[in-house]
Structure formats: C-alpha cells, structure tokens
N, C-alpha and C. Protein backbone atom coordinates (compact mmCIF):
# COMPACT_ATOMS: atom_id res chain seq x y z
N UNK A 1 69.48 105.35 93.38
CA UNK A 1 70.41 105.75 94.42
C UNK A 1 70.62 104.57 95.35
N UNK A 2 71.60 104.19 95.81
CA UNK A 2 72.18 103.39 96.53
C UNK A 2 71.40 103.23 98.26
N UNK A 3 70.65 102.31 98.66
CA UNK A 3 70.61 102.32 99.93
C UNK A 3 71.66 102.29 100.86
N UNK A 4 71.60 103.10 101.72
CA UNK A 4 72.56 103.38 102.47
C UNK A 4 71.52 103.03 104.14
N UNK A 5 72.86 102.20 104.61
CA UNK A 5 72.54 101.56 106.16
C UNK A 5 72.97 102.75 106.93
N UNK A 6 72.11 102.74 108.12
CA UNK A 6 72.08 104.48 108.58
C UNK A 6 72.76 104.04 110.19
N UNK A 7 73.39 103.07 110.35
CA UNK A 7 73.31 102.87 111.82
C UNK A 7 74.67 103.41 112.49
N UNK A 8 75.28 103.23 113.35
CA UNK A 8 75.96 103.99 113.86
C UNK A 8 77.38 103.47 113.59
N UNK A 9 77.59 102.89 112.84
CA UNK A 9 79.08 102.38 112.54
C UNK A 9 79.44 103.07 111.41
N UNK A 10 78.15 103.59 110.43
CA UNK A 10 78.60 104.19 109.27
C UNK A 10 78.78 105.63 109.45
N UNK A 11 78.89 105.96 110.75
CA UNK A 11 79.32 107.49 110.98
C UNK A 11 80.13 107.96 111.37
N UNK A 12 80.91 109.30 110.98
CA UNK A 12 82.42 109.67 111.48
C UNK A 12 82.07 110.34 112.38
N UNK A 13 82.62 110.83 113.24
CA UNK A 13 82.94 111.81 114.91
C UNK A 13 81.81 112.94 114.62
N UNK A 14 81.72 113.77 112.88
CA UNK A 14 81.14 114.52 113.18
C UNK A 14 79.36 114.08 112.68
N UNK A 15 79.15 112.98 112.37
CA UNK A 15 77.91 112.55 112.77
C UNK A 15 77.45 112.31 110.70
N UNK A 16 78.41 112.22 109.52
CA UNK A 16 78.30 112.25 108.60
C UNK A 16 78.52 110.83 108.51
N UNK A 17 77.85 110.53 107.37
CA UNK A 17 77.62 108.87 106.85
C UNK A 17 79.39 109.00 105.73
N UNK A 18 79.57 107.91 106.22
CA UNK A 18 81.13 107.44 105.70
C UNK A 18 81.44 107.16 104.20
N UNK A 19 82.30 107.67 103.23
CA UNK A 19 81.73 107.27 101.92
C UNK A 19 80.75 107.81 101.01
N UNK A 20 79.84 108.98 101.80
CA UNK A 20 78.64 109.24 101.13
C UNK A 20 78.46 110.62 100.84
N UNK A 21 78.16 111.17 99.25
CA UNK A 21 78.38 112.72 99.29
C UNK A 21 77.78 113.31 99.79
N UNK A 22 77.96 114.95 99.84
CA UNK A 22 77.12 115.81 100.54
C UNK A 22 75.51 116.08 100.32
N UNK A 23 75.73 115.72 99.09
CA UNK A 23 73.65 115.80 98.33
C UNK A 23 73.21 114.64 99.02
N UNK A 24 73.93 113.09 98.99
CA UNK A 24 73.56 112.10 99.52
C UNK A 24 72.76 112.05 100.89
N UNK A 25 73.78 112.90 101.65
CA UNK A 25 73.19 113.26 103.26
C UNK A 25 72.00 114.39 103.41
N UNK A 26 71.95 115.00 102.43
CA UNK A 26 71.48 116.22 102.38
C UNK A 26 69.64 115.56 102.16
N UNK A 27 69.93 114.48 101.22
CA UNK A 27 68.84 113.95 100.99
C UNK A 27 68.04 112.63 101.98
N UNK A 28 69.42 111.94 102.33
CA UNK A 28 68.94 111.35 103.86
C UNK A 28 68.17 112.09 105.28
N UNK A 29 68.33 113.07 105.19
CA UNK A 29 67.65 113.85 106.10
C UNK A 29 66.77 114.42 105.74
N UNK A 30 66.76 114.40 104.85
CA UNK A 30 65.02 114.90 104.20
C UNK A 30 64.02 114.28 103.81
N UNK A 31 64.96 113.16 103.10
CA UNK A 31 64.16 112.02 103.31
C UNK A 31 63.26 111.25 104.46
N UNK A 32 64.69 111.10 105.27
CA UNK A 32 63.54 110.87 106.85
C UNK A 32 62.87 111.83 107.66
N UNK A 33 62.70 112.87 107.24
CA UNK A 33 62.51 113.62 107.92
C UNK A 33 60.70 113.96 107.82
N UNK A 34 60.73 113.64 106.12
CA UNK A 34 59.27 113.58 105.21
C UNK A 34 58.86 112.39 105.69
N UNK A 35 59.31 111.37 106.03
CA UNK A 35 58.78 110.32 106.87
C UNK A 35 58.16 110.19 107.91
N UNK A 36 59.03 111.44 108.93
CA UNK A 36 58.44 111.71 110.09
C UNK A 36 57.34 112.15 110.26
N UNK A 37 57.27 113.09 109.20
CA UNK A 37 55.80 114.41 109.25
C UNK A 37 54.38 113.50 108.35
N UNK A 38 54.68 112.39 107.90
CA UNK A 38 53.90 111.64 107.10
C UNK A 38 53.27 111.10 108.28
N UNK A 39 54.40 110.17 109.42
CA UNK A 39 53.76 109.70 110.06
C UNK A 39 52.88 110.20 111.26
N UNK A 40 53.37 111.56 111.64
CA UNK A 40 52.92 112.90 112.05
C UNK A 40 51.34 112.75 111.93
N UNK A 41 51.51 113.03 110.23
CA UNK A 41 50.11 113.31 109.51
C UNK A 41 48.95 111.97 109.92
N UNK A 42 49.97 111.38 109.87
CA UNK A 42 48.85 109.93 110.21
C UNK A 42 47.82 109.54 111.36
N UNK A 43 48.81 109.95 112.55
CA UNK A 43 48.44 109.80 113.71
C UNK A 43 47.45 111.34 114.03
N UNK A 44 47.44 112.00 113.16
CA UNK A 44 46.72 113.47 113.87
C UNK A 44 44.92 112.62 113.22
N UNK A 45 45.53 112.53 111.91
CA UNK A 45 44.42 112.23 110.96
C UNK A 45 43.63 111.02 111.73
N UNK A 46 44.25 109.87 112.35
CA UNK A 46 43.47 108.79 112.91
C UNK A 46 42.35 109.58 114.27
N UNK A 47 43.28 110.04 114.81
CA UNK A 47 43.26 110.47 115.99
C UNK A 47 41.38 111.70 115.82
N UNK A 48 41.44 112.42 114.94
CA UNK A 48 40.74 113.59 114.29
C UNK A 48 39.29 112.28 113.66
N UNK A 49 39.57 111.51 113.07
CA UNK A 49 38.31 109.98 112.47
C UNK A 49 38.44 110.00 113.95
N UNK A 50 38.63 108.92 114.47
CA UNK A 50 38.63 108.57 116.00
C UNK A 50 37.13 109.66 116.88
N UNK A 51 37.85 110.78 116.96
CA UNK A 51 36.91 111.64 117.65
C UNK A 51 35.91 112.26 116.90
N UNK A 52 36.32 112.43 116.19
CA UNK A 52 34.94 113.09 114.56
C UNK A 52 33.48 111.94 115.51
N UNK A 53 33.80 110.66 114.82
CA UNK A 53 32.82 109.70 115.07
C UNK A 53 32.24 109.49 116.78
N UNK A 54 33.16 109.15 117.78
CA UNK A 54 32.85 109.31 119.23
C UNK A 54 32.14 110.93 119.73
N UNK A 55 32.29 112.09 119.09
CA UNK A 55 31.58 113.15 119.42
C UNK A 55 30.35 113.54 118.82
N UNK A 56 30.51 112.98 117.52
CA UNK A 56 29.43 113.08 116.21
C UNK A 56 28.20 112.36 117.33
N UNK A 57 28.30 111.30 117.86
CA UNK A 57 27.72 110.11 118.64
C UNK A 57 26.54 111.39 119.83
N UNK A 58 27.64 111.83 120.16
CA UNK A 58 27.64 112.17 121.65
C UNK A 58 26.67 113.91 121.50
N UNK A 59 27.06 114.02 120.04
CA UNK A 59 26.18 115.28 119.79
C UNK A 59 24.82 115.25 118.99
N UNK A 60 24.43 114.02 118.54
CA UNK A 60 23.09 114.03 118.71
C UNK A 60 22.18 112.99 119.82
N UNK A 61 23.18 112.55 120.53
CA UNK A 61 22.59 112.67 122.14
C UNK A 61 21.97 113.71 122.79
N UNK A 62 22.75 114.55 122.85
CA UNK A 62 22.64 115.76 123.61
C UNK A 62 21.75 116.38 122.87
N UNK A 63 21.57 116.60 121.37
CA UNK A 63 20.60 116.96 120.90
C UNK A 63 18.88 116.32 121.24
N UNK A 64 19.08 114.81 121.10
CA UNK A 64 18.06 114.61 121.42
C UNK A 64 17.50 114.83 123.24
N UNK A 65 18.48 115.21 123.84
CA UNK A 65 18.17 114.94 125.36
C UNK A 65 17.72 116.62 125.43
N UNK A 66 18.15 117.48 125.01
CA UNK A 66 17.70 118.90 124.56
C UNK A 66 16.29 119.02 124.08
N UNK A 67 15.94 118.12 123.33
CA UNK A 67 14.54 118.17 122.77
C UNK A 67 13.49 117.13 124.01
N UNK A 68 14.11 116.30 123.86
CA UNK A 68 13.07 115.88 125.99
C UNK A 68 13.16 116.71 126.78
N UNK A 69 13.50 117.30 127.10
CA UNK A 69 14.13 117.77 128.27
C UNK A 69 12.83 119.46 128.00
N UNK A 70 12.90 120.00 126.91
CA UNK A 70 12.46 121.15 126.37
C UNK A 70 10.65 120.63 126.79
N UNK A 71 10.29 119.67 126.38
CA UNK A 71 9.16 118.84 126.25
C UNK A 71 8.43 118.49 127.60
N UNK A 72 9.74 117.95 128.45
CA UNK A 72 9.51 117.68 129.98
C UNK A 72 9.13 119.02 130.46
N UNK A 73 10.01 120.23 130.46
CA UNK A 73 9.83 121.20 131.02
C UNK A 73 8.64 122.17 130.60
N UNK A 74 8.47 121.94 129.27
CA UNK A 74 6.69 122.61 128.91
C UNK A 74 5.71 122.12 129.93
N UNK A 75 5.88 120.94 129.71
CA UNK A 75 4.13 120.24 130.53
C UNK A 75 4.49 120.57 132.14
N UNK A 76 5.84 120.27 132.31
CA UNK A 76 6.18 120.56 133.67
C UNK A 76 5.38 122.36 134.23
N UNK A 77 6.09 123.39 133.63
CA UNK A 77 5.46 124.46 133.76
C UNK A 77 4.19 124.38 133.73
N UNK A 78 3.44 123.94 131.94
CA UNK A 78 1.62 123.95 132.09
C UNK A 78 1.38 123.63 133.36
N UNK A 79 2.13 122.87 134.18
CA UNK A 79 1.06 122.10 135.14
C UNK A 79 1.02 122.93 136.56
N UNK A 80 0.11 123.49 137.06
CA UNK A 80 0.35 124.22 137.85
C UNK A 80 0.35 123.71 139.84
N UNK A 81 0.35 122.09 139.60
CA UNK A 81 0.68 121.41 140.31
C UNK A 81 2.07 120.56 140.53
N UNK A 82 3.29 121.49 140.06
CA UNK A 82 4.34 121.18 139.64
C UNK A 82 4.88 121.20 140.85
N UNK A 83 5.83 120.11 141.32
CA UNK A 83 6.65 120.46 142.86
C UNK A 83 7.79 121.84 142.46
N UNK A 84 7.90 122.21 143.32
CA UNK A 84 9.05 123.04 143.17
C UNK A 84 10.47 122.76 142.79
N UNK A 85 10.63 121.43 143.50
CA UNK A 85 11.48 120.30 143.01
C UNK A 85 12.10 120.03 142.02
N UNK A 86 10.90 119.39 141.34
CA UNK A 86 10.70 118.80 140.37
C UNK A 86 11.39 120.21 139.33
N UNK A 87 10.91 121.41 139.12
CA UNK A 87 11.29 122.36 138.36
C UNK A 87 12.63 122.58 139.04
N UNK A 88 13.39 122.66 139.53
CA UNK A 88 14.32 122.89 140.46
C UNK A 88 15.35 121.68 139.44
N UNK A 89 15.26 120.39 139.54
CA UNK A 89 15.90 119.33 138.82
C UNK A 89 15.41 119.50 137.61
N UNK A 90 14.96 119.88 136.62
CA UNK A 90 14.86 120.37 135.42
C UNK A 90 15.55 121.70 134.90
N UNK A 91 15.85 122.22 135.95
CA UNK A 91 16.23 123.37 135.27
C UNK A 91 18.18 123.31 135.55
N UNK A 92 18.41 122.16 136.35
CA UNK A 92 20.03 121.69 136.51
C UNK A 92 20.43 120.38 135.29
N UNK A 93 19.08 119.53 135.40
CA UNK A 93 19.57 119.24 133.84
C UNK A 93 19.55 119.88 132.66
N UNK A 94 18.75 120.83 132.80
CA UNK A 94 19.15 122.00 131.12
C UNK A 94 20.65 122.29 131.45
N UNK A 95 20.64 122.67 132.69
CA UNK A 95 22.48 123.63 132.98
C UNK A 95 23.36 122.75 132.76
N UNK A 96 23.31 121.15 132.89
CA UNK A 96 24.26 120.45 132.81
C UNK A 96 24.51 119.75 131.07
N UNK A 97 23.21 120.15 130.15
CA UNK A 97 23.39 120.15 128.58
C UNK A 97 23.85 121.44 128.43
N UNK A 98 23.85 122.05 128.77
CA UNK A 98 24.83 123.25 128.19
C UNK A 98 25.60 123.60 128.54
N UNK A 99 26.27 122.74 129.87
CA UNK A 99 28.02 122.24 129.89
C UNK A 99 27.90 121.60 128.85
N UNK A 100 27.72 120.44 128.64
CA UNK A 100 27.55 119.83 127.45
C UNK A 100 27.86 120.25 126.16
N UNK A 101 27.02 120.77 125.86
CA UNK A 101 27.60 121.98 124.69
C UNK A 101 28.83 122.50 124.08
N UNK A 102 29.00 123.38 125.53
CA UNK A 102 30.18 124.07 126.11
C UNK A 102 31.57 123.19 125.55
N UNK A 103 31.49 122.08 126.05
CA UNK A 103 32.47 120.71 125.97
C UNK A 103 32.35 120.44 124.42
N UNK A 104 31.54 120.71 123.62
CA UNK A 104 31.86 120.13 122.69
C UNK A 104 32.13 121.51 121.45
N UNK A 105 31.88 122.00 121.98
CA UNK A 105 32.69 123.42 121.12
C UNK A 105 34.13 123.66 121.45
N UNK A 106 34.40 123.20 122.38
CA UNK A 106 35.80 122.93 123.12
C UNK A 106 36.72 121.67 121.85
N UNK A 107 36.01 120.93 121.72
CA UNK A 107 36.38 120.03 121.15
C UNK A 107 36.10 120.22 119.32
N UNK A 108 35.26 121.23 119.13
CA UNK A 108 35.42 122.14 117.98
C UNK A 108 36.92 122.72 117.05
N UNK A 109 36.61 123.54 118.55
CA UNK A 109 38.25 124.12 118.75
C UNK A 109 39.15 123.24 118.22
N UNK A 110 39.60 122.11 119.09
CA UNK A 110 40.88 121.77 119.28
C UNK A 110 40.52 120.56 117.41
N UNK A 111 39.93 120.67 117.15
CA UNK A 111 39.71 119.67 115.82
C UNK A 111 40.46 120.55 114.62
N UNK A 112 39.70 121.61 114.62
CA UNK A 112 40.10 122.64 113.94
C UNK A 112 41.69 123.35 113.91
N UNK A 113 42.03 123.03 115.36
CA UNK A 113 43.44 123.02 115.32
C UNK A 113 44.30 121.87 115.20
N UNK A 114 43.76 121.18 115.31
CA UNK A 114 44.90 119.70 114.52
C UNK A 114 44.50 119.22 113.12
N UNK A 115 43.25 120.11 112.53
CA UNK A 115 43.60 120.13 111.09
C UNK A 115 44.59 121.24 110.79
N UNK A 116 44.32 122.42 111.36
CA UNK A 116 45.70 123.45 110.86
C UNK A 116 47.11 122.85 110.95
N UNK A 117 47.04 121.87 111.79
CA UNK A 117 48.35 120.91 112.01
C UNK A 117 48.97 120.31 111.09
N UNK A 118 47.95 119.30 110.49
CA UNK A 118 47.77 118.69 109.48
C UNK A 118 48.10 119.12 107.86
N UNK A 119 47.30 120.49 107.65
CA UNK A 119 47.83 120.90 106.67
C UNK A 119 49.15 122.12 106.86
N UNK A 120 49.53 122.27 107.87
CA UNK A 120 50.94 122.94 108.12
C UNK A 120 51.89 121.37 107.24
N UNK A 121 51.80 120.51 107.94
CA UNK A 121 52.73 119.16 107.86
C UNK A 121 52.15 119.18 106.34
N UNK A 122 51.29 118.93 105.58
CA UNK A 122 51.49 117.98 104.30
C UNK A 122 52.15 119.50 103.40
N UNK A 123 51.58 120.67 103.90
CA UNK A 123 52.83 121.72 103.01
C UNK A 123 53.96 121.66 103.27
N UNK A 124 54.39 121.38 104.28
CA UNK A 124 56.23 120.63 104.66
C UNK A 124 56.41 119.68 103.79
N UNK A 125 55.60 118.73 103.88
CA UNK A 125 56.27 117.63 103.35
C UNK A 125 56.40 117.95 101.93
N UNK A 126 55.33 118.59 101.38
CA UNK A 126 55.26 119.02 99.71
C UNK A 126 56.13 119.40 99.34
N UNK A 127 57.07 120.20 100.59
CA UNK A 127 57.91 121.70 100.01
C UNK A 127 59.48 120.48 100.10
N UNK A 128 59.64 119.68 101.27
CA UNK A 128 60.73 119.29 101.65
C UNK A 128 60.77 118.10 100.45
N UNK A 129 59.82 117.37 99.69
CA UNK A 129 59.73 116.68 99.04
C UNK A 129 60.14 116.82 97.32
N UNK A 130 60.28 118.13 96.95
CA UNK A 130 60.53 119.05 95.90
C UNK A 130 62.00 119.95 95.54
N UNK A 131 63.07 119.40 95.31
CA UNK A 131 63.63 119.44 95.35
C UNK A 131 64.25 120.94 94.98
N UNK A 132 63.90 121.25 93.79
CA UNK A 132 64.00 123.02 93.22
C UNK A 132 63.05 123.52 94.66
N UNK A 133 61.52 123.47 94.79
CA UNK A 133 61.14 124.10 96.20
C UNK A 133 61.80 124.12 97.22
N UNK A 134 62.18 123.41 98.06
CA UNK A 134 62.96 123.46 99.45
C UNK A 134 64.14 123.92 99.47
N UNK A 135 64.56 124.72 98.53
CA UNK A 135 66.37 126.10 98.70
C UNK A 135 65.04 126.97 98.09
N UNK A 136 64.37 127.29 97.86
CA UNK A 136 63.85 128.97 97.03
C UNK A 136 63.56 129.26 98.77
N UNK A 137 63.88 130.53 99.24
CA UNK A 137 63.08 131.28 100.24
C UNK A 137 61.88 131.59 100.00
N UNK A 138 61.08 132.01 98.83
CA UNK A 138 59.95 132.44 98.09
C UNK A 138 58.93 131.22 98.18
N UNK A 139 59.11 129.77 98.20
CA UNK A 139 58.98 129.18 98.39
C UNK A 139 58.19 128.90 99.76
N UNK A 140 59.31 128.98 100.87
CA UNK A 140 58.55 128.79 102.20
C UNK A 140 57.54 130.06 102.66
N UNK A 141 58.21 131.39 102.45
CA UNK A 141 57.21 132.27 102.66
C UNK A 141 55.81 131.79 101.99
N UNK A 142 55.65 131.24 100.94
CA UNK A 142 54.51 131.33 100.53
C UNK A 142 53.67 130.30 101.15
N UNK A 143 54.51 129.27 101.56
CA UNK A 143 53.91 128.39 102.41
C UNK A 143 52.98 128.74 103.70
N UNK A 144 53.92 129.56 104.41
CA UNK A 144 53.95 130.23 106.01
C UNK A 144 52.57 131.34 105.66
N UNK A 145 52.54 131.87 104.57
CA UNK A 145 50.91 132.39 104.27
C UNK A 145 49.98 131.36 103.84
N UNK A 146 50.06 130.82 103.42
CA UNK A 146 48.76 129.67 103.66
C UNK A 146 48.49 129.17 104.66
N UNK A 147 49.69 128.48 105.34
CA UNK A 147 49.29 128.20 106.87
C UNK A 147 48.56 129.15 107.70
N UNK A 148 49.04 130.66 107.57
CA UNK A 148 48.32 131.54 108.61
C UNK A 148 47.20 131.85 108.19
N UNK A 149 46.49 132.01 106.62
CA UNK A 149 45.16 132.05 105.99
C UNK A 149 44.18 131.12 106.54
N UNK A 150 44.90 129.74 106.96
CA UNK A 150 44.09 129.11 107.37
C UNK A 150 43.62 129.16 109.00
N UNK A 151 44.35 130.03 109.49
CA UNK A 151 43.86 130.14 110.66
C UNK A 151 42.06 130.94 110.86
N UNK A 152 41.51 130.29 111.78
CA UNK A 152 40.26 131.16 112.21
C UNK A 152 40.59 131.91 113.25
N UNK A 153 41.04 131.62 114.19
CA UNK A 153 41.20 132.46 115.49
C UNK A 153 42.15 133.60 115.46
N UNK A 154 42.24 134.58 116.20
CA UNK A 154 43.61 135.89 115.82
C UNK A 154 44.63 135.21 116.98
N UNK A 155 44.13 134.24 118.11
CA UNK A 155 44.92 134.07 118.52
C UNK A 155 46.02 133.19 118.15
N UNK A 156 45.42 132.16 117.08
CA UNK A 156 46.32 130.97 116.26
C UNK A 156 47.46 132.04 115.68
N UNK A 157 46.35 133.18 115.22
CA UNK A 157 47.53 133.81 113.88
C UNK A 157 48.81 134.64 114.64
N UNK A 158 48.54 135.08 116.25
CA UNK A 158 49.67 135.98 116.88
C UNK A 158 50.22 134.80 116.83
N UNK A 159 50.27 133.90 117.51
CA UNK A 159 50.88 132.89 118.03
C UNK A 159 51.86 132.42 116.49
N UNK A 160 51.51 132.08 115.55
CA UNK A 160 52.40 131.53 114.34
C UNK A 160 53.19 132.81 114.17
N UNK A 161 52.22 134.39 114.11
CA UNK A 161 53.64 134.86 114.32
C UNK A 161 55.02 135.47 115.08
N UNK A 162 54.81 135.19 116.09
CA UNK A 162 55.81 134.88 117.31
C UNK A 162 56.49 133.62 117.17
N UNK A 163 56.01 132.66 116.72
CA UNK A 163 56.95 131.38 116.14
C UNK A 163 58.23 131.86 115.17
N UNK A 164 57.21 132.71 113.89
CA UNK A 164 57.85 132.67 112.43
C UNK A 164 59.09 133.68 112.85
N UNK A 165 58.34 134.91 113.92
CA UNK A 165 59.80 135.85 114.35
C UNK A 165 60.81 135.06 114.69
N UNK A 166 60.84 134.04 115.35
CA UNK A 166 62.10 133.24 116.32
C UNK A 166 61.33 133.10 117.59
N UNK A 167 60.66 133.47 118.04
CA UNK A 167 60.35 133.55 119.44
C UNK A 167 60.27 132.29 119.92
N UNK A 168 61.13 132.13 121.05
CA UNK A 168 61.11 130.50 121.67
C UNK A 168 59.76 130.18 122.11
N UNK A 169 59.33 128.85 121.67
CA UNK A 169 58.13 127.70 121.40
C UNK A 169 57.83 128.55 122.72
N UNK A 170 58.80 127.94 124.07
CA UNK A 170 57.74 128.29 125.62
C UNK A 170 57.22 129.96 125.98
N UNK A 171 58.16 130.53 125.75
CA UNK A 171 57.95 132.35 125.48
C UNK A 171 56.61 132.14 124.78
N UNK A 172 56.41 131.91 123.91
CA UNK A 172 55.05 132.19 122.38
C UNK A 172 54.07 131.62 123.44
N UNK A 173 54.18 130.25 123.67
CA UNK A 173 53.00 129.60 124.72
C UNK A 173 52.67 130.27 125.75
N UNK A 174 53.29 130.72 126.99
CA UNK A 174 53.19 131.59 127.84
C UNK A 174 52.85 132.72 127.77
N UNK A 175 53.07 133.34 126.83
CA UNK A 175 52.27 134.78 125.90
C UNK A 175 50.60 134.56 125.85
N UNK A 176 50.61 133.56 124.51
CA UNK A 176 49.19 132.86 124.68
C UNK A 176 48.28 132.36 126.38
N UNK A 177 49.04 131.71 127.21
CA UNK A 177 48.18 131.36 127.96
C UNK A 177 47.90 132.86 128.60
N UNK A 178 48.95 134.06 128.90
CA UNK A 178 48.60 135.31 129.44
C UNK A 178 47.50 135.84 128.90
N UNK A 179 47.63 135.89 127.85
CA UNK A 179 46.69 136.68 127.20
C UNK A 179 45.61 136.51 126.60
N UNK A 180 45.58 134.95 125.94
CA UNK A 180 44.16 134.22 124.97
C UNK A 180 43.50 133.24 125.96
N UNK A 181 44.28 132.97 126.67
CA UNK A 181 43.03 131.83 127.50
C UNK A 181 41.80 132.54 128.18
N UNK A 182 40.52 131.90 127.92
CA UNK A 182 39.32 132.42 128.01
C UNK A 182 38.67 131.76 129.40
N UNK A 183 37.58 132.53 130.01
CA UNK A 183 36.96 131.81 131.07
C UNK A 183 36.21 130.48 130.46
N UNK A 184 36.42 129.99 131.11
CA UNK A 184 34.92 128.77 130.29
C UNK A 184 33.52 129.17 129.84
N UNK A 185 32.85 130.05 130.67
CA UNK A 185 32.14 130.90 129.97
C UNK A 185 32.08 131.47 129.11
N UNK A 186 33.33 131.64 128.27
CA UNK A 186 33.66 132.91 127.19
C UNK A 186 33.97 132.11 125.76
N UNK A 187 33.16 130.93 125.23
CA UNK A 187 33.54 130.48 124.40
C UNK A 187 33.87 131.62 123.13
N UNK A 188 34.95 131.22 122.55
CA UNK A 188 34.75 132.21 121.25
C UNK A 188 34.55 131.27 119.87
N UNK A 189 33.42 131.81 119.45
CA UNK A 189 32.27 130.79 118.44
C UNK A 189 33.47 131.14 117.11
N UNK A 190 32.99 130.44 115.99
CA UNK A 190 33.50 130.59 114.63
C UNK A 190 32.66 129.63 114.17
C-alpha cells in the first residue's frame, strides 16, 4: 500500500486525505490509532517496571523494620524498668509501619489497575488490528467480557459498566467517588 503523507495540505474541508479511497482512510485511522494504544501500552508498562522495583525495595524495608521493631518491643516490655517513653515511641513507630503498609496496598491497588489498563489496550489493539474482527459486533462484546472478568474489585466492574451503557466518563467518575471511595482505614484487601 502506498505511503501516504498525512499533513495538512493533503486534506479537503471535510478533513479526508485527497486522492485516497475510503478503505485507505478507514485504515489510516486505525492504523494510527493502534499506534497510539501501543504507545499507551508502553508507557503504562514502563511506568508499572519502574514502581514494581522502587516498592518491591521499600517493602522489604518495612518488612525488615517490622521484624526490629517486634524484637525492640519484646525486650522493651520484658524489662520492667522500661521508661514510659520509651514504650510510648515504640508503639508510634509500629503505627507509623502500618501507615506504611496501608500505602503500599494503596499502591497494590492502583498496579492492578493499570494492568487492567494494559490488557483493556492490547485487546483493542488485537481487535482494531484484525481486520474481519473490528466490523463483527460479536467480536467487541466478547472483548468487553474479558476486560470485566478481569476485574477484582465490584467497584472496577460498576464503573466499566456505566462506561459500556454510554454514561459520560465524568457522571461514571463522580458516581464512583460518591459511592466507592473508602476511608483510609477501610482498605479493601484482594
């Protein structure tokens, strides 16, 4: 197929490439479009290594500072010449590892949701990349159930489906923050 220069001289009033058939365009936009979500994919994926490794770091820190800390506070108790203090600042550094914690189940979360990201985008790109796939309707539905299978949370899964109804992006979000946002206290485990 012919490369075609995409810049703005080769376009008529209504925004169609000059000279070029309708499959032609049909495929220019899909083409770049699978480009986009590639590079999409790229930046989630760096981004997901990136923090994998900087938290991986940071969580057997905290592990090990959990196991001193457990150690400090035994002998601390045995000792029955303990300042009050002293137990007083032991028992705010336990509270401040399990913010700790807290923070990194947080960051659980949000991993887990930019892999659902991730594989939302490479089933786009699969489907938009396939030429018989991307006109079957049967097709994307089956897509739009894998994506939601992969959800863990019920709140991921209302939320995709308030998307899949039509429901405008900020409506669906504002729903969610009413209703799923949790105290910080209230982690919900998986």
């Amino acid at each position: 197929m012919a490369d075609l220069n995409l810049d703005q001289g080769n376009l008529d009033t209504a925004g169609h490439i000059e000279g070029a058939e309708p499959h032609v365009v049909d495929w220019i936009h899909i083409h770049e479009t699978v480009k986009l979500l590639l590079l999409s994919m790229a930046q989630i994926e760096l981004t997901l290594t990136d923090g994998d490794h900087n938290v991986t770091g940071l969580g057997l820190l905290f592990t090990e500072m959990a196991g001193h800390l457990r150690e400090v506070n035994k002998h601390l108790k045995a000792s029955p010449d303990t300042p009050a203090d002293i137990m007083a600042h032991g028992n705010v550094l336990e509270s401040k590892i399990n913010e700790g914690v807290i923070a990194f189940q947080f960051y659980d979360r949000l991993s887990q949701r930019l892999e659902h990201v991730v594989t939302g985008l490479e089933l786009t790109e699969d489907i938009l990349s396939d030429e018989l796939r991307r006109i079957k309707p049967q097709s994307w539905k089956a897509i739009q159930k894998e994506i939601k299978m992969n959800y863990s949370l019920e709140c991921e899964r209302k939320m995709f489906d308030l998307v899949i109804q039509g429901t405008p992006l900020s409506e669906a979000l504002a729903l969610y923050r009413d209703e799923h946002l949790e105290p910080e206290d209230d982690i919900e485990l998986f």
